[in-house]
Protein backbone atom coordinates (compact mmCIF):
# COMPACT_ATOMS: atom_id res chain seq x y z
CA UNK A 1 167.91 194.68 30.19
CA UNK A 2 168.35 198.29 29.41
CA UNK A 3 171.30 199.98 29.93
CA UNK A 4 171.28 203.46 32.57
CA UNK A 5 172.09 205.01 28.60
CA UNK A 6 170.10 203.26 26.63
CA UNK A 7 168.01 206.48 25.45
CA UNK A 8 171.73 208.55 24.99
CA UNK A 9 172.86 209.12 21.15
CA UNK A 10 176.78 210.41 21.24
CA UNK A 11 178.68 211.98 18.22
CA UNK A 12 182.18 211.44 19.23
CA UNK A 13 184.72 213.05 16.83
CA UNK A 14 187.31 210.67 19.02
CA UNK A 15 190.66 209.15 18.35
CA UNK A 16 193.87 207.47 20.65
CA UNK A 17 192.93 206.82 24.38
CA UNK A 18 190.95 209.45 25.87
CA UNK A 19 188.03 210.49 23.81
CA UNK A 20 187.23 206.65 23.10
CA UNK A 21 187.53 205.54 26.98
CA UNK A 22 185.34 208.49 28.08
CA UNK A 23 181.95 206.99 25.54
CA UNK A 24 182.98 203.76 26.22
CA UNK A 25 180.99 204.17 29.86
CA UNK A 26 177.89 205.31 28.02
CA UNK A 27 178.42 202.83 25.03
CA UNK A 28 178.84 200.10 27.56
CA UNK A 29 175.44 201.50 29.40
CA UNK A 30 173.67 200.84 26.23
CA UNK A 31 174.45 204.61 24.58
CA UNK A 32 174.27 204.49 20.87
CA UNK A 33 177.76 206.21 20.53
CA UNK A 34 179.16 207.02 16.74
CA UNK A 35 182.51 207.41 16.19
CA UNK A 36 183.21 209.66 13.12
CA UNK A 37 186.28 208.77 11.87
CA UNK A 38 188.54 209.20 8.47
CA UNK A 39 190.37 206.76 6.65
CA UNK A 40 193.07 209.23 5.44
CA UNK A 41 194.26 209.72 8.71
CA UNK A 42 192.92 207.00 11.13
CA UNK A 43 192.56 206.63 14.58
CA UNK A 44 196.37 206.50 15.73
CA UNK A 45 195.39 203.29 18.23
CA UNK A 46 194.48 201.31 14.56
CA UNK A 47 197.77 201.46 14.02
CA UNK A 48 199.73 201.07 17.03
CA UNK A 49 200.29 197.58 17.66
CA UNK A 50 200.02 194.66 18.72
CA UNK A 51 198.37 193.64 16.10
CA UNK A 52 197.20 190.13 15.69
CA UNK A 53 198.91 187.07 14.55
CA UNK A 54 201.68 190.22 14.40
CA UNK A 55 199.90 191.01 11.73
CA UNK A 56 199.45 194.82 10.45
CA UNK A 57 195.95 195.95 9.46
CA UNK A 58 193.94 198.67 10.09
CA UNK A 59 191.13 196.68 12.01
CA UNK A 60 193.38 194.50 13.58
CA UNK A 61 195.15 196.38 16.47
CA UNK A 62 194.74 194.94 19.78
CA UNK A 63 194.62 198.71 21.77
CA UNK A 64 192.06 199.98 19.30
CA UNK A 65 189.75 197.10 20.05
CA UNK A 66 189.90 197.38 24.09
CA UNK A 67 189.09 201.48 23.52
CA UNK A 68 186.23 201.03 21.33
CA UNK A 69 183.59 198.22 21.77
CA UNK A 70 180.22 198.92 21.67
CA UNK A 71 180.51 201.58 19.45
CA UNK A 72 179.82 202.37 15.58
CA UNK A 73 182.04 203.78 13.54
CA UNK A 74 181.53 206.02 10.59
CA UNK A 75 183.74 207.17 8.07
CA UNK A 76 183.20 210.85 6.63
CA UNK A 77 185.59 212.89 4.86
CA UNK A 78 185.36 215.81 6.98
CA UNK A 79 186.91 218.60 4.74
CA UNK A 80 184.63 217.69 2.14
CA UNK A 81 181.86 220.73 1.58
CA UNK A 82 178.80 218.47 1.83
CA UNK A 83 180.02 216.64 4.78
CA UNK A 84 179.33 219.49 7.37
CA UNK A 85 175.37 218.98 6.20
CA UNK A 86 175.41 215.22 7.14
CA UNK A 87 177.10 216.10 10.53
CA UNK A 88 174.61 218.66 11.55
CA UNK A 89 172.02 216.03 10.52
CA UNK A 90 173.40 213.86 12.53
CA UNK A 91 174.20 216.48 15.57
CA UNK A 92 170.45 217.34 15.58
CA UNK A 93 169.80 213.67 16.45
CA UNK A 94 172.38 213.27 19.31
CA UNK A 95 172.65 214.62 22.86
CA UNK A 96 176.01 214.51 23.47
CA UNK A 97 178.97 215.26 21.34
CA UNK A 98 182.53 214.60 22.40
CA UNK A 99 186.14 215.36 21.06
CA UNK A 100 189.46 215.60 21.66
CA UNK A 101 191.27 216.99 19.32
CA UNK A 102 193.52 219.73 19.65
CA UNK A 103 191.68 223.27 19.90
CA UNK A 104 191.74 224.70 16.22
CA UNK A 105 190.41 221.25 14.56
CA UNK A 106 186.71 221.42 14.95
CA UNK A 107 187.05 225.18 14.76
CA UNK A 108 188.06 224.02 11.08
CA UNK A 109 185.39 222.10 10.21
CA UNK A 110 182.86 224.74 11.50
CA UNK A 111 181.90 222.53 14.46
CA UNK A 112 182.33 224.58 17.70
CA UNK A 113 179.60 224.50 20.14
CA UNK A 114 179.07 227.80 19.12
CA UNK A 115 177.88 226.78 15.45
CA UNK A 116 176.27 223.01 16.77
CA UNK A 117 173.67 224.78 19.15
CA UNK A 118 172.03 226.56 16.24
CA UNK A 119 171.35 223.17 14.97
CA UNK A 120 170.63 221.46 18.42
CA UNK A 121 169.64 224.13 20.64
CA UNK A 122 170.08 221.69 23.93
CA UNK A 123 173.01 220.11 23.03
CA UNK A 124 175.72 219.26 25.25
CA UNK A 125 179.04 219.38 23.79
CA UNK A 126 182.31 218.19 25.73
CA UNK A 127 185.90 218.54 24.24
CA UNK A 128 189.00 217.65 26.46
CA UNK A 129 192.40 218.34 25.43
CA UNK A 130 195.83 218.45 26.61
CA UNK A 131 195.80 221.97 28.69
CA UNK A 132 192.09 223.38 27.71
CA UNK A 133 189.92 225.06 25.44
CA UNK A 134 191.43 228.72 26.48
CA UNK A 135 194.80 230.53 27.84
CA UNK A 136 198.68 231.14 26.32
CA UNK A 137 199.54 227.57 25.62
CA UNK A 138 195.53 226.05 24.89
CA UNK A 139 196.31 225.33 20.92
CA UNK A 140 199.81 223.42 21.70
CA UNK A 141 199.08 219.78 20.35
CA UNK A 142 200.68 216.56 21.69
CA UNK A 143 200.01 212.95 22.99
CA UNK A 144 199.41 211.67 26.83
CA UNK A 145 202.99 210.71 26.78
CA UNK A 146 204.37 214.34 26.74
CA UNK A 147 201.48 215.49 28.60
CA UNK A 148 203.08 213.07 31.79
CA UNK A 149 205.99 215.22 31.71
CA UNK A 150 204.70 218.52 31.51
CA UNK A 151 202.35 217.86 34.16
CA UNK A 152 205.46 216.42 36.41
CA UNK A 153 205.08 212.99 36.80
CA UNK A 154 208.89 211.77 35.19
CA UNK A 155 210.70 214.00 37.85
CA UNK A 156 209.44 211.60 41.05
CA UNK A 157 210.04 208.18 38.52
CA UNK A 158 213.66 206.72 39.18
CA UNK A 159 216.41 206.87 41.31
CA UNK A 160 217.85 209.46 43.36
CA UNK A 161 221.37 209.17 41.27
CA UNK A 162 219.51 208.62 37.87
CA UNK A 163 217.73 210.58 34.84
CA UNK A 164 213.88 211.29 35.40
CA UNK A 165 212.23 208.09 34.19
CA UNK A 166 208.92 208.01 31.43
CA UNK A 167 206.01 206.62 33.09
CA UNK A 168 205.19 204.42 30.44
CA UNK A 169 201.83 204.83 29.22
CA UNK A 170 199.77 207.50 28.36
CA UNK A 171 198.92 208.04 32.01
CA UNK A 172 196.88 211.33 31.50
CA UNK A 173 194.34 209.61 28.52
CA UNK A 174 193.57 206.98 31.45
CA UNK A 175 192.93 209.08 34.32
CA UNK A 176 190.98 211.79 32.46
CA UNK A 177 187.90 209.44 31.62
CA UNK A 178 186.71 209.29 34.74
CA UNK A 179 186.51 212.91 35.62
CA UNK A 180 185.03 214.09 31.59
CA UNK A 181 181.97 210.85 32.31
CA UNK A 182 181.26 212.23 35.54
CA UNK A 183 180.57 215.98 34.54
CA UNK A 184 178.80 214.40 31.44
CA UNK A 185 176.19 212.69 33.97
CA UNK A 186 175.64 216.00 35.37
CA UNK A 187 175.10 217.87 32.22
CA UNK A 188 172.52 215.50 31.56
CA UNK A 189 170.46 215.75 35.06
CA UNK A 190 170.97 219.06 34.40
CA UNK A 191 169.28 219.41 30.78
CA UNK A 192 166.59 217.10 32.74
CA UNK A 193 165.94 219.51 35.11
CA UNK A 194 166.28 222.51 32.94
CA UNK A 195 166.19 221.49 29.57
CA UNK A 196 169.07 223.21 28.43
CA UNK A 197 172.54 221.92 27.15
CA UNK A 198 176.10 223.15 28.25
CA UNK A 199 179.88 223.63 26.77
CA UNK A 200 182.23 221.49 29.23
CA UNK A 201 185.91 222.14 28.81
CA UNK A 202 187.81 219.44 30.48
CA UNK A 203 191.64 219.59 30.84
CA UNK A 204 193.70 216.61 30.94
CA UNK A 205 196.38 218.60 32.42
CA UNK A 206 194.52 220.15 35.14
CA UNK A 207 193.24 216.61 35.58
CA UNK A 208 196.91 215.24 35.92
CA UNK A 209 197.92 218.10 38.32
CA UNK A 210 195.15 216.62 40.72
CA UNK A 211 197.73 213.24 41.04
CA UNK A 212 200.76 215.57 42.29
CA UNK A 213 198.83 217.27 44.82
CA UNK A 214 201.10 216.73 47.85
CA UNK A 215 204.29 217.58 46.28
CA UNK A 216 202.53 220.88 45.38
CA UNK A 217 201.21 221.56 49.15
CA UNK A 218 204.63 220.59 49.71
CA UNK A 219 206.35 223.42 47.83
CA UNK A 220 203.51 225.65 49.05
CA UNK A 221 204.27 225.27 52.62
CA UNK A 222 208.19 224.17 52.85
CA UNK A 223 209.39 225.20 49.90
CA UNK A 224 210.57 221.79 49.06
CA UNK A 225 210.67 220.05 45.30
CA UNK A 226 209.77 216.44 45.49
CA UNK A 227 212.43 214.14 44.09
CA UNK A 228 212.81 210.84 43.12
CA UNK A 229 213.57 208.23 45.34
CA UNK A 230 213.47 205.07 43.50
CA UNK A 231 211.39 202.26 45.67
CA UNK A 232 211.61 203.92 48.86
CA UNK A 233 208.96 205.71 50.84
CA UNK A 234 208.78 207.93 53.68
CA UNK A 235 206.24 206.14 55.54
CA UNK A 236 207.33 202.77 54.99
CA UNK A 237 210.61 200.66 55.37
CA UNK A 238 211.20 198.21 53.81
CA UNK A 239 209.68 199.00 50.92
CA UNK A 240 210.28 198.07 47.48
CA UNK A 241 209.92 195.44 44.73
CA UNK A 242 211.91 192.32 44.86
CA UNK A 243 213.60 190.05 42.82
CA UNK A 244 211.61 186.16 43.37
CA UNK A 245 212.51 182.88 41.74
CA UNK A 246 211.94 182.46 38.05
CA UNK A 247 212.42 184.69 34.87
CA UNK A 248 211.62 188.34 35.39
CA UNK A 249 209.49 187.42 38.64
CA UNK A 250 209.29 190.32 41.56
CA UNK A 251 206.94 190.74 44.76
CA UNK A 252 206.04 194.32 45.94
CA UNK A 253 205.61 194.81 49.70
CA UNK A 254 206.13 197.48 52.17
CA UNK A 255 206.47 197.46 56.26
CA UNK A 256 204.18 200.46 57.59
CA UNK A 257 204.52 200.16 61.60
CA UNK A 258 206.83 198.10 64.44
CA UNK A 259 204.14 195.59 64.91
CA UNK A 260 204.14 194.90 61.32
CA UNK A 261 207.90 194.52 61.15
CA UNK A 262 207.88 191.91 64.27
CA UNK A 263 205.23 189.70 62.09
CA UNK A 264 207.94 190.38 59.15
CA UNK A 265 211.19 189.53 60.43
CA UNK A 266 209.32 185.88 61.59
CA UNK A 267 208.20 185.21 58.32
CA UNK A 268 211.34 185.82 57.18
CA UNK A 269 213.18 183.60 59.83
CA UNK A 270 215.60 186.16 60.93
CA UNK A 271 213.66 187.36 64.66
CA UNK A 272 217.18 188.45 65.66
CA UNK A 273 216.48 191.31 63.53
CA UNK A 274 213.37 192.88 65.78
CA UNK A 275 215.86 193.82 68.51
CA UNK A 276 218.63 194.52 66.40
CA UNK A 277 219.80 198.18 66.71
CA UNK A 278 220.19 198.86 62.95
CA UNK A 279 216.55 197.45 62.38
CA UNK A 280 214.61 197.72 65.71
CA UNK A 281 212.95 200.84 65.03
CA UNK A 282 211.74 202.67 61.84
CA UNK A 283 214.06 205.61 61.89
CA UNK A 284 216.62 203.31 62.25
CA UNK A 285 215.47 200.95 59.65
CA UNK A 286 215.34 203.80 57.50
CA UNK A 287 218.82 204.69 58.18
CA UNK A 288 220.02 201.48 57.15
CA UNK A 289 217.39 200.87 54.20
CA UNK A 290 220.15 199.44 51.37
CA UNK A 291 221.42 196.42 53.72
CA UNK A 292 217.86 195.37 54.51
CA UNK A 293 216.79 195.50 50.70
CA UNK A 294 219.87 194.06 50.32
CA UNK A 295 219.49 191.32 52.83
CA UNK A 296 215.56 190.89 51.87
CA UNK A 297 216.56 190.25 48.11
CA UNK A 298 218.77 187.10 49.41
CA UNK A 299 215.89 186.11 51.03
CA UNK A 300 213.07 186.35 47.87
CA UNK A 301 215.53 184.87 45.11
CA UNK A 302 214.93 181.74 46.24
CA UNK A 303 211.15 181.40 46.79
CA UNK A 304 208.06 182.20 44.15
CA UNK A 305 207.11 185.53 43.55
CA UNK A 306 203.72 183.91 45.00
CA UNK A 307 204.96 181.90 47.86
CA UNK A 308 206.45 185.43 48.95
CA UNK A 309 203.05 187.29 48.47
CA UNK A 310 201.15 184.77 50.47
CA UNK A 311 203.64 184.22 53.10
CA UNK A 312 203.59 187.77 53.77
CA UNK A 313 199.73 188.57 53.12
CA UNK A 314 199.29 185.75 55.50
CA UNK A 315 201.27 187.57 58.47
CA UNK A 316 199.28 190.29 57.77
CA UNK A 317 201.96 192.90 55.53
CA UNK A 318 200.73 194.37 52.60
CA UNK A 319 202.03 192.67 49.54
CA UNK A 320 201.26 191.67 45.58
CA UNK A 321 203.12 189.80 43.21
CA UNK A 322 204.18 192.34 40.22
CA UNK A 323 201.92 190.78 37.55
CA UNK A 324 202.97 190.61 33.80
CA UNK A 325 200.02 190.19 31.21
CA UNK A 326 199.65 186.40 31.48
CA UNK A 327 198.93 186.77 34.80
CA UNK A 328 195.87 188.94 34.30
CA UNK A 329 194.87 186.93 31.44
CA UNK A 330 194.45 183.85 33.70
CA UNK A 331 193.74 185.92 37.15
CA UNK A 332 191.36 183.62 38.67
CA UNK A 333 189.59 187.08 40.55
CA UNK A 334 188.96 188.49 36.73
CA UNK A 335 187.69 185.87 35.17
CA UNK A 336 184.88 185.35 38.22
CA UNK A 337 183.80 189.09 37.32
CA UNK A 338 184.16 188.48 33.64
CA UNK A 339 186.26 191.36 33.18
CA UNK A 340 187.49 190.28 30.02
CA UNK A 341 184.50 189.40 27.77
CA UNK A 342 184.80 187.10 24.88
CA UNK A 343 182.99 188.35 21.63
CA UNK A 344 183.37 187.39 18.25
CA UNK A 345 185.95 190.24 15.44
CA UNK A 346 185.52 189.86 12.14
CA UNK A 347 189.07 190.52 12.18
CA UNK A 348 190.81 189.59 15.57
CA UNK A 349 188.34 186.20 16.20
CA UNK A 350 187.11 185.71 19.60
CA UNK A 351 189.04 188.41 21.25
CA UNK A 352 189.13 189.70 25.56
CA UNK A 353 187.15 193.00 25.36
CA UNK A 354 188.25 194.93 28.86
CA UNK A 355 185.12 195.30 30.74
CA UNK A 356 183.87 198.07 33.07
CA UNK A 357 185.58 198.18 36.87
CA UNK A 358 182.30 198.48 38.11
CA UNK A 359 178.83 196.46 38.76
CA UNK A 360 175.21 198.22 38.61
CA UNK A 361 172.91 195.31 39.78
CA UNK A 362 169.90 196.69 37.95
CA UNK A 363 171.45 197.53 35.27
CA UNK A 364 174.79 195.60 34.71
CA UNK A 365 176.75 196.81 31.54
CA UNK A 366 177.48 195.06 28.47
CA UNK A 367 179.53 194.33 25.82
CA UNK A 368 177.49 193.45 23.17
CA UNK A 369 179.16 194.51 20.09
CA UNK A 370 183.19 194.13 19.20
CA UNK A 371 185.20 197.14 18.26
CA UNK A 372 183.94 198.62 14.87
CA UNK A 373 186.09 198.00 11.45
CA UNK A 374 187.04 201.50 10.06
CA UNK A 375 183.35 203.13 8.20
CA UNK A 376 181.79 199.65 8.82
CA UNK A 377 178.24 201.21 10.12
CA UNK A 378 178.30 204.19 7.63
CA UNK A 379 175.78 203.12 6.09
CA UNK A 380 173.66 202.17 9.18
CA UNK A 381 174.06 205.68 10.31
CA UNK A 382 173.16 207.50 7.09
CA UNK A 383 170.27 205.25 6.64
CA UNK A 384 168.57 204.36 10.13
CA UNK A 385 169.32 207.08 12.11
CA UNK A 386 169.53 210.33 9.53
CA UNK A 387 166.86 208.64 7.33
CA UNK A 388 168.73 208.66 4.47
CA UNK A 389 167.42 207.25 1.07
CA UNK A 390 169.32 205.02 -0.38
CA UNK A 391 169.34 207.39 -3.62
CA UNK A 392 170.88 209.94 -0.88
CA UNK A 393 173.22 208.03 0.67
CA UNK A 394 174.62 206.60 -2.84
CA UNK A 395 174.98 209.67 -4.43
CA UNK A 396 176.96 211.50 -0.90
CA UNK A 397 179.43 207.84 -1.28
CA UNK A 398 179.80 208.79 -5.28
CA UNK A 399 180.65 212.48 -4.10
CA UNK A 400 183.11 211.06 -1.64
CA UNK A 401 181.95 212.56 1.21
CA UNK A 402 181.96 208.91 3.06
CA UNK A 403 185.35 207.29 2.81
């Protein structure tokens, strides 16, 4: 069955998280996306581990494969002088191109929208970076990692007493996919009802700034900075993680109303507590927050992180055991939906491709191909879809304009 994309061809001058994850819905669609890449300075997810076996290679990273299946890779030496000819050959077969690089690096290579619309005159052309194509501080470089920080998100992460906490991933390259698919799906209904292309300029950190809203209205109207507060929550007591039976095992759960706290204190046994003055009410609950987590934690050490999930869940309190990556890998839920797909690496073996967290019933997505090795459809590219000779395509490889 077709993919919603099938009929979409994507250059994507990608690398790391964000500019892979934002083809991978139209590669997963059935988009024929091709990643140009270099092997003088790869993709920084080919080398960032794991890797496996614990094995190094340049094919064999774990993160690079979940970022990039269903998609061809091509290897060009970018800076050579013949290689801007093969890209505009390939740019006048494509609809979309996409990159993230920092502003200045395409301008480089002569491939601004500017310059690719004289070749492809309807061309849409998307490039997301860390603060934006234009103002003071557009051309600064950097990763998702500083990005969190400058768009906030350490200050709320820890406790009250402590340093501002990292967030631990590259939290703006996951959230920004979303948002740079969605205004790519209306670029295209908008070249089909116009038939022209557009420039869209997509901002990671205007996308993170979306995630902090309230502590912004919150400065706006009170003039109040948001601060971190560790587990707690101002709508919720208790509220926390806790420590379960078993080696690095914890249970998230959080009280939200009086009703819900009656229901809690008789799973936990101790119904003295709902007309206990320290506890009885939320504001005084609140007041007395430590000795309940306190008191709570005696009270999870000794069970299963599950056993305190389902006891709860049952009574009707929001709760979900903190999961560590076995659990997903076996989660009973996933595996229904076939969120991880099995396929075949020439490198990695039958390896768990992350699939898509959502279902089109006419049109389900796919993964059909594993991640690419580094140039391995070069000559695919060159031949099939720029209608290369082979004379051509030999004598550009001798010139060492493919790497």
């Amino acid at each position: 069955m077709a993919g919603v994309f099938s009929n979409i061809k994507i250059a994507a001058f990608t690398w790391a998280i964000v500019g892979p994850l934002v083809v991978k819905y139209f590669a997963d669609q059935g988009a024929t996306v091709i990643r140009l890449e270099t092997a003088s300075r790869p993709c920084a997810m080919r080398t960032a581990p794991p890797f496996k076996d614990g094995q190094r290679g340049i094919d064999r990273s774990g993160y690079f494969a979940h970022t990039n299946a269903n998609q061809y890779s091509m290897s060009v030496n970018l800076s050579h002088p013949l290689a801007k000819h093969v890209v505009d050959r390939l740019v006048s077969k494509v609809d979309i191109v996409v990159d993230n690089f920092a502003p200045g690096v395409m301008e480089k290579w002569g491939l601004t929208y500017d310059e690719l619309v004289k070749v492809k005159p309807d061309l849409i052309m998307l490039r997301t970076s860390n603060l934006g194509q234009t103002g003071p501080h557009a051309k600064k470089a950097g990763f998702g990692m500083l990005l969190d920080a400058l768009a906030g998100f350490p200050s709320l992460i820890g406790w009250p007493s402590q340093d501002p906490q990292p967030v631990g991933i590259p939290y703006s390259d996951v959230i920004t996919p979303p948002f740079a698919a969605s205004v790519l799906i209306a670029a295209l209904l908008y070249k089909r009802k116009t038939g022209k292309g557009q420039f869209i300029d997509v901002s990671q950190f205007e996308v993170s700034i979306r995630f902090l809203s309230p502590c912004i209205l919150d400065y706006t109207v009170n003039g109040r900075f948001s601060s971190r507060r560790g587990n707690s929550s101002p709508s919720a007591v208790p509220h926390g993680v806790f420590r379960c039976s078993g080696e690095d095992r914890w249970c998230a759960f959080a009280v939200l109303n009086d009703a819900q706290w009656r229901s809690f204190c008789r799973v936990v046994g101790r119904e003295e507590w709902i007309d206990d003055p320290k506890f009885k009410t939320f504001l005084a609950r609140k007041r007395n927050e430590e000795e309940l987590n306190s008191l709570l934690n005696n009270w999870t050490q000794d069970l299963s992180a599950e056993e305190v999930m389902n006891k709860l869940q049952c009574a009707g309190i929001p709760s979900g055991v903190v999961a560590n990556a076995g659990d997903l890998y076996n989660d009973p839920q996933l595996r229904h939906r076939e969120h991880l797909r099995f396929i075949p690496h020439k490198e990695l073996g039958d390896f768990p491709f992350v699939g898509q967290p959502s279902m089109l019933s006419e049109t389900p997505y796919r993964i059909t191909r594993p991640s690419p090795r580094l140039g391995e459809h070069t000559e695919m590219v060159c031949t099939e879809i720029l209608g290369m000779s082979d004379e051509e395509f030999v004598g550009l490889l001798n010139d060492g304009v493919f790497e």
